[in-house]
PDB file of N, CA and C in Angstrom:
ATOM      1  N   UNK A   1      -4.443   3.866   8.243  1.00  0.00           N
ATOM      2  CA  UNK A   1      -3.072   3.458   8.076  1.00  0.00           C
ATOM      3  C   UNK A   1      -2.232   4.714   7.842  1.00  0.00           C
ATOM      4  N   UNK A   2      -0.962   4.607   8.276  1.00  0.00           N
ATOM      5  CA  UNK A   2      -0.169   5.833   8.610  1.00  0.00           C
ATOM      6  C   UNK A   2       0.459   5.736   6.842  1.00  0.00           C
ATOM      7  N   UNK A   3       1.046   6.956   6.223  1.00  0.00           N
ATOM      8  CA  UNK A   3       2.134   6.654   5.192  1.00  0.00           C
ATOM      9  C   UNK A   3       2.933   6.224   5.497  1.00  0.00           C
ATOM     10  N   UNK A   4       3.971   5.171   6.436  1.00  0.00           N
ATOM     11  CA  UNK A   4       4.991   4.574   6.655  1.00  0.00           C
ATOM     12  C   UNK A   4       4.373   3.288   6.336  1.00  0.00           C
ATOM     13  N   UNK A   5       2.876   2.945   7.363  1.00  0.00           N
ATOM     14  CA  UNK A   5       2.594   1.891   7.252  1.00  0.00           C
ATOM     15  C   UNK A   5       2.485   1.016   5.799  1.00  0.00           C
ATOM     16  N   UNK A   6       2.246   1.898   5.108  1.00  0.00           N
ATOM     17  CA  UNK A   6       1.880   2.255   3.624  1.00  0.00           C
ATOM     18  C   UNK A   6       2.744   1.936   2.609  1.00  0.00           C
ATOM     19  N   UNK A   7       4.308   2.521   3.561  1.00  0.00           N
ATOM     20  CA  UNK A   7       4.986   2.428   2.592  1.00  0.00           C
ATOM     21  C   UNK A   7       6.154   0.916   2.744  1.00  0.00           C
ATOM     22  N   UNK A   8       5.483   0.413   3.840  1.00  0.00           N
ATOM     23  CA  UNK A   8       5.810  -1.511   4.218  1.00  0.00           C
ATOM     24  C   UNK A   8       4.733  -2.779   3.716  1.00  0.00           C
ATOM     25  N   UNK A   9       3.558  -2.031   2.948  1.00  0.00           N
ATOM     26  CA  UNK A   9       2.967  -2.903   2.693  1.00  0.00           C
ATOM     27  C   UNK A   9       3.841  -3.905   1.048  1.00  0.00           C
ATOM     28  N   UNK A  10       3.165  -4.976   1.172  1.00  0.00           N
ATOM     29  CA  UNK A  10       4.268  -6.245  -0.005  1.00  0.00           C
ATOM     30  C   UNK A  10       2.753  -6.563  -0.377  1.00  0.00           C
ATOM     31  N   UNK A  11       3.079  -7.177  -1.732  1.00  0.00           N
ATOM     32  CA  UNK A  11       2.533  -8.196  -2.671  1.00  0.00           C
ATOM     33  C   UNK A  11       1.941  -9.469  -1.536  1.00  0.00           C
ATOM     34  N   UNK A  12       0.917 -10.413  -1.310  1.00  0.00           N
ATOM     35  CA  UNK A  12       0.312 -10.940  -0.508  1.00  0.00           C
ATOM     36  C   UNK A  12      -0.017 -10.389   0.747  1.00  0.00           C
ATOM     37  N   UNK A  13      -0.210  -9.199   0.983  1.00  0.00           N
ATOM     38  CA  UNK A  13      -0.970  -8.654   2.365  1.00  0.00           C
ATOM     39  C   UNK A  13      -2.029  -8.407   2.125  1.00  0.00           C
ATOM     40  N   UNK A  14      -2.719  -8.398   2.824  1.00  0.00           N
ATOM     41  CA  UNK A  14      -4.349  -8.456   2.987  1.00  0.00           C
ATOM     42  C   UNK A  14      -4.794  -7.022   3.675  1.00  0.00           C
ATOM     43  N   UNK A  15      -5.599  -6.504   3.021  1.00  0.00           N
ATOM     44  CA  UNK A  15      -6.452  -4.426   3.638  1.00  0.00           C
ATOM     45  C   UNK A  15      -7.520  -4.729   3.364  1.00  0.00           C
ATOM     46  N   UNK A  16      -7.888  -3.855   4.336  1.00  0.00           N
ATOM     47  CA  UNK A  16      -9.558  -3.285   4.107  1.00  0.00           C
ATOM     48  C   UNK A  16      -9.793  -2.580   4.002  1.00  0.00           C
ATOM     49  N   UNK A  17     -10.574  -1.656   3.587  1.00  0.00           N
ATOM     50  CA  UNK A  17     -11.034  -0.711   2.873  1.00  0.00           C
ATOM     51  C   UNK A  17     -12.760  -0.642   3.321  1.00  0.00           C
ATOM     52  N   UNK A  18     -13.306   0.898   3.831  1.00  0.00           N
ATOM     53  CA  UNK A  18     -14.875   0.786   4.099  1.00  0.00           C
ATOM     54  C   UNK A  18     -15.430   0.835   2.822  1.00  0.00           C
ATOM     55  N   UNK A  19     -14.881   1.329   1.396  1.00  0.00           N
ATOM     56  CA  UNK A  19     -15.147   1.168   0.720  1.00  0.00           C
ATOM     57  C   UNK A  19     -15.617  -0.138  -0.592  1.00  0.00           C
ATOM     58  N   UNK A  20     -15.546  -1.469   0.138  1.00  0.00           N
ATOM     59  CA  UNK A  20     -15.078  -2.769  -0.163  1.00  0.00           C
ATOM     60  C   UNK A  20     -15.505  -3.176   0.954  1.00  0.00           C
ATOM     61  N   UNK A  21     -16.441  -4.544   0.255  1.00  0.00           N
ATOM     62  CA  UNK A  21     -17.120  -5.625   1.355  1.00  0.00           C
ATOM     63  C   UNK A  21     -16.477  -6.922   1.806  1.00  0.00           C
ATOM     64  N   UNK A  22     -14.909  -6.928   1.316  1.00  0.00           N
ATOM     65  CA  UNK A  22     -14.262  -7.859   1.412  1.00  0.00           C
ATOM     66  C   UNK A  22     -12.738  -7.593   1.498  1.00  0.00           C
ATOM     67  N   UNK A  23     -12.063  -8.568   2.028  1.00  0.00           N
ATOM     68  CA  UNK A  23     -10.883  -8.311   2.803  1.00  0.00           C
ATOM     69  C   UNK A  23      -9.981  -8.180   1.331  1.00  0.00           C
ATOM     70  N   UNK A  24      -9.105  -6.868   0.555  1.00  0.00           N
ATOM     71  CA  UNK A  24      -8.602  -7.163  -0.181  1.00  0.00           C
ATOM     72  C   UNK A  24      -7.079  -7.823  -0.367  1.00  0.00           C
ATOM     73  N   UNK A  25      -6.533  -8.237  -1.301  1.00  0.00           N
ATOM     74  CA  UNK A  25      -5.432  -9.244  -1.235  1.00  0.00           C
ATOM     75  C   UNK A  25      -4.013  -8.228  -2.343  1.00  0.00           C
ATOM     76  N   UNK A  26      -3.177  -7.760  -1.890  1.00  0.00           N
ATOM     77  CA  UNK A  26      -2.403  -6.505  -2.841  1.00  0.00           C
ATOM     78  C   UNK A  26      -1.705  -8.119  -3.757  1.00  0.00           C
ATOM     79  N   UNK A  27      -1.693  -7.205  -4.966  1.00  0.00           N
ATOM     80  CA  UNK A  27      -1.316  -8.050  -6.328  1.00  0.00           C
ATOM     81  C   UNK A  27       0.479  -7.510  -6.784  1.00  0.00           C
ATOM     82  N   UNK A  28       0.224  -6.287  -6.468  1.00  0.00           N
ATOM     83  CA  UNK A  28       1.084  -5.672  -6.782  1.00  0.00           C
ATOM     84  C   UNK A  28       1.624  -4.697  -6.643  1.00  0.00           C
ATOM     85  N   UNK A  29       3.030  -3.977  -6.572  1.00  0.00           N
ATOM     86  CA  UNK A  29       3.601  -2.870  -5.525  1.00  0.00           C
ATOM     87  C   UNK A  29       4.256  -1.967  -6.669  1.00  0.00           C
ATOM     88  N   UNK A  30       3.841  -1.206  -6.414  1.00  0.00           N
ATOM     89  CA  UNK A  30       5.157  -0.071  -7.412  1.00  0.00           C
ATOM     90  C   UNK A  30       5.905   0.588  -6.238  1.00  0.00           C
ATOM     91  N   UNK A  31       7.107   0.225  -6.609  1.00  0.00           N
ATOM     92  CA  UNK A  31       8.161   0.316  -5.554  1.00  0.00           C
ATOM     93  C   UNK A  31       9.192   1.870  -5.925  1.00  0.00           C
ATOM     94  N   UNK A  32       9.841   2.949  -5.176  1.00  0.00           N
ATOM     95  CA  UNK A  32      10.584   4.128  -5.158  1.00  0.00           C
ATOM     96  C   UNK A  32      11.260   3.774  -4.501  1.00  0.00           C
ATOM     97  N   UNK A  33      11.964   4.476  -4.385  1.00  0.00           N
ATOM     98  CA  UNK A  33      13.917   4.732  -3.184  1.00  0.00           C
ATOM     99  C   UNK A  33      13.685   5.663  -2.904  1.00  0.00           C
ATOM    100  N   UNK A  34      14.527   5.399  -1.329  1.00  0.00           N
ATOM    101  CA  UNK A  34      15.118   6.834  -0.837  1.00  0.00           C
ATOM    102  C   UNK A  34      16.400   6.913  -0.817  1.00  0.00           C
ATOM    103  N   UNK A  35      17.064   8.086  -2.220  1.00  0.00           N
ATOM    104  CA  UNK A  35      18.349   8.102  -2.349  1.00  0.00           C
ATOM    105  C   UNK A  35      18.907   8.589  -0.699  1.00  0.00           C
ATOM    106  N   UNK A  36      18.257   8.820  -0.022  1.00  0.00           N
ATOM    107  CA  UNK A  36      18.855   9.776   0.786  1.00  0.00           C
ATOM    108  C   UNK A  36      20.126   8.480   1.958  1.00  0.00           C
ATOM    109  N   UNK A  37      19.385   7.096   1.613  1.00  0.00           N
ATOM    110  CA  UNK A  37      20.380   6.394   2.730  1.00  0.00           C
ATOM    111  C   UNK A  37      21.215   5.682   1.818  1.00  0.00           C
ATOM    112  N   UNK A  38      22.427   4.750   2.085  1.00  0.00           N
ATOM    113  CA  UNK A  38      23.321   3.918   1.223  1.00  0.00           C
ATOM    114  C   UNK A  38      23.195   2.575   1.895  1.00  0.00           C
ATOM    115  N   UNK A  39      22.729   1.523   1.095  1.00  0.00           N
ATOM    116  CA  UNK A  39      22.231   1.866  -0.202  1.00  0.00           C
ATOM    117  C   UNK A  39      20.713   2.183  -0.310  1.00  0.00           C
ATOM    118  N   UNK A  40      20.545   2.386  -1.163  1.00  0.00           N
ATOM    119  CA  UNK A  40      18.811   3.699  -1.300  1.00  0.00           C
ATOM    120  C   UNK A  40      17.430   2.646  -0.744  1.00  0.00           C
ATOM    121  N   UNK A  41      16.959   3.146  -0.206  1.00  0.00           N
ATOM    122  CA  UNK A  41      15.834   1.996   0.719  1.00  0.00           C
ATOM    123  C   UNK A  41      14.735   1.943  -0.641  1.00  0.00           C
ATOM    124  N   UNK A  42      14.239   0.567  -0.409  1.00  0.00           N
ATOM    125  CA  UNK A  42      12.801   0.351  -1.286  1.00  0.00           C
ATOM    126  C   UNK A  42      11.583   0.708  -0.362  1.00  0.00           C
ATOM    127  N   UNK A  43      10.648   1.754  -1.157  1.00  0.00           N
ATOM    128  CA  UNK A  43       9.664   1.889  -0.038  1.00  0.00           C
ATOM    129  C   UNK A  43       8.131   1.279  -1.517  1.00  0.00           C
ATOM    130  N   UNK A  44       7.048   1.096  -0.747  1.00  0.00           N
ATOM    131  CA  UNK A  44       5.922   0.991  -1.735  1.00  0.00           C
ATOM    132  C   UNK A  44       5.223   2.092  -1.430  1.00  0.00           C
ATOM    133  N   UNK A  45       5.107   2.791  -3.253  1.00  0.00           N
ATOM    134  CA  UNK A  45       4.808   3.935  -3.537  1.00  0.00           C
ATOM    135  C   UNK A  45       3.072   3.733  -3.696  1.00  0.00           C
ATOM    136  N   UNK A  46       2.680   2.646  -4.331  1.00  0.00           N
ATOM    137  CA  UNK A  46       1.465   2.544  -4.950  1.00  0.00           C
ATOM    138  C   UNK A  46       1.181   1.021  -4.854  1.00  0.00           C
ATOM    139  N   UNK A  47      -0.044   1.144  -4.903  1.00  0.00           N
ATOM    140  CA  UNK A  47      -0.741  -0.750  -4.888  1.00  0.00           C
ATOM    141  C   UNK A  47      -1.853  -0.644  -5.817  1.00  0.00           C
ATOM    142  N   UNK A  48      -1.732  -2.430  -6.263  1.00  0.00           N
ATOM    143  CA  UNK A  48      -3.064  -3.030  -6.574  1.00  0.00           C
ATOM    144  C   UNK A  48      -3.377  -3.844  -6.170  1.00  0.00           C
ATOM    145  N   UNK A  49      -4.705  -3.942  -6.232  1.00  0.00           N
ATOM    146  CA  UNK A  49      -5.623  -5.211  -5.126  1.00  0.00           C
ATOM    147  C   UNK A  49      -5.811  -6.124  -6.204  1.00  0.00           C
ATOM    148  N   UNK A  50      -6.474  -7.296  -5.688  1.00  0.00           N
ATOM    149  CA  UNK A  50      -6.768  -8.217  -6.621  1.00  0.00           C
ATOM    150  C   UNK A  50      -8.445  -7.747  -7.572  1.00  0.00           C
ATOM    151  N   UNK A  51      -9.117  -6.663  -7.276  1.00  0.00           N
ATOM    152  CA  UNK A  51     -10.020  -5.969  -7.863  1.00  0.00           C
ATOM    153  C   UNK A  51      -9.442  -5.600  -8.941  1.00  0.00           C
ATOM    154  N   UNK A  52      -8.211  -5.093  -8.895  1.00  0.00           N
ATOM    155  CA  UNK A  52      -7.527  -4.404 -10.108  1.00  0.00           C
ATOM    156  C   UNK A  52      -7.851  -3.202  -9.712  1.00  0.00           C
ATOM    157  N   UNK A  53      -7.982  -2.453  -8.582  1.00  0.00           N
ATOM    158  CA  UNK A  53      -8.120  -1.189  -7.972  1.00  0.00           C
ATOM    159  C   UNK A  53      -6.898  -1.044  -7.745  1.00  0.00           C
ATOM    160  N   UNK A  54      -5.979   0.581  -7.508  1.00  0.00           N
ATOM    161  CA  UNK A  54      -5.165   0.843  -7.805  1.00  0.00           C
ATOM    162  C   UNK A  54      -5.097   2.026  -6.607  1.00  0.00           C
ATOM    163  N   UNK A  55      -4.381   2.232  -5.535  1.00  0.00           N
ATOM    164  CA  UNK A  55      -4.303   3.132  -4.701  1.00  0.00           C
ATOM    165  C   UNK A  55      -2.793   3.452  -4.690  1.00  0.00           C
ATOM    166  N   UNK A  56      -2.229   4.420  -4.535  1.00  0.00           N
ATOM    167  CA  UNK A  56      -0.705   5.604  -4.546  1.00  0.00           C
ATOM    168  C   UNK A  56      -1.136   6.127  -3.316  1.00  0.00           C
ATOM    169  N   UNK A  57      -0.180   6.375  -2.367  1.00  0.00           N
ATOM    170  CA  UNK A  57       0.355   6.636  -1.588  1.00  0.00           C
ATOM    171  C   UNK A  57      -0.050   8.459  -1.363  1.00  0.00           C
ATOM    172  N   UNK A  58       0.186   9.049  -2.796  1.00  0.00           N
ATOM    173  CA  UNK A  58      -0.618  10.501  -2.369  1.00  0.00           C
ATOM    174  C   UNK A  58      -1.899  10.809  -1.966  1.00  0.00           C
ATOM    175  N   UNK A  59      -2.712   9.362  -2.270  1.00  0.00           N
ATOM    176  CA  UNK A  59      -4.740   9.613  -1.880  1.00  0.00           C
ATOM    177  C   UNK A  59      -4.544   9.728  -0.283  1.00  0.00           C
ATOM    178  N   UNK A  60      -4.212  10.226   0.246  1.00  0.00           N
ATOM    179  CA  UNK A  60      -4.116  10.214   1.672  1.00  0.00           C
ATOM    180  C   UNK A  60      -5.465  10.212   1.858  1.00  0.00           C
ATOM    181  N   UNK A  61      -6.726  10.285   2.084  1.00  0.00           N
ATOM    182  CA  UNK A  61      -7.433   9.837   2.322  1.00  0.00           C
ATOM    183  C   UNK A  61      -7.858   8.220   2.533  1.00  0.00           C
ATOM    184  N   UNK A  62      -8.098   8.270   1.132  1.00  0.00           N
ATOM    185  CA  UNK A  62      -7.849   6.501   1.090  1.00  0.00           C
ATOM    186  C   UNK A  62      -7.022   5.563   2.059  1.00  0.00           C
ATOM    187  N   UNK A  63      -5.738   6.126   1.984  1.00  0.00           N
ATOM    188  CA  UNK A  63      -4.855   5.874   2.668  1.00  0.00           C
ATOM    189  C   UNK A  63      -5.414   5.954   4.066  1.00  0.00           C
ATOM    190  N   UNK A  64      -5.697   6.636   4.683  1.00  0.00           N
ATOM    191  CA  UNK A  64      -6.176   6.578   6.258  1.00  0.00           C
ATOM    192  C   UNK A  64      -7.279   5.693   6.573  1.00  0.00           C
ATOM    193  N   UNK A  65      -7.766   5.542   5.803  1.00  0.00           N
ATOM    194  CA  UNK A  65      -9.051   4.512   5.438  1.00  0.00           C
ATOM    195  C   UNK A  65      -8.605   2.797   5.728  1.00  0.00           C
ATOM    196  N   UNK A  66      -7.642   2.727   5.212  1.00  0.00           N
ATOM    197  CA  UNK A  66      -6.903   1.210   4.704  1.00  0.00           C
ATOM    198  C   UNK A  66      -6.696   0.785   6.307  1.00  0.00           C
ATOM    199  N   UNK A  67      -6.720  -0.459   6.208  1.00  0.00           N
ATOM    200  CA  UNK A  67      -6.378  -1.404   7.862  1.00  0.00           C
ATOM    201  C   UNK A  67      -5.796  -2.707   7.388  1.00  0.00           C
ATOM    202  N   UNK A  68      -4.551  -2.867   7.586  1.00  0.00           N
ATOM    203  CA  UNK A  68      -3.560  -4.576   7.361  1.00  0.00           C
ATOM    204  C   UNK A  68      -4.463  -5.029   7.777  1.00  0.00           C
ATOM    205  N   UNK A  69      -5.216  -5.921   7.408  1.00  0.00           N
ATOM    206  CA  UNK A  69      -5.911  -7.502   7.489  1.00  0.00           C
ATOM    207  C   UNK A  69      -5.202  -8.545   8.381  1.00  0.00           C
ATOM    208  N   UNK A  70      -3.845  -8.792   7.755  1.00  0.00           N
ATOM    209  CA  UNK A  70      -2.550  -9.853   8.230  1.00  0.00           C
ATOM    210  C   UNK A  70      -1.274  -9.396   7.741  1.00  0.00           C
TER     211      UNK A  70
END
């Protein structure tokens, strides 16, 4: 998954991960702006799965790893 893709994922989307034997379900988004447009865009900075695993947007690894489910 690209960091844009990354940064469109919401609360009920579904990833996978090779690390994880099952399709995970995001719980939750920690959301940033970009002051740079008017008015300031919401992007998702960081997630949690329903594991209670916790991935940010800087693990770029991880991040390339991840595949939208739905």
């Amino acid at each position: 998954m690209t960091r844009n893709e990354f940064k469109k994922l919401q609360v009920g989307d579904q990833v996978s991960h090779p690390a994880f034997n099952e399709t995970l379900t995001i719980v939750q988004v920690e959301t940033s702006y970009d002051y740079t447009t008017n008015p300031p865009t919401p992007w998702t900075d960081a997630i949690t799965v329903h594991t209670r695993d916790r991935l940010k947007i800087g693990d770029t690894r991880d991040v390339a790893l991840l595949e939208k489910v739905s």
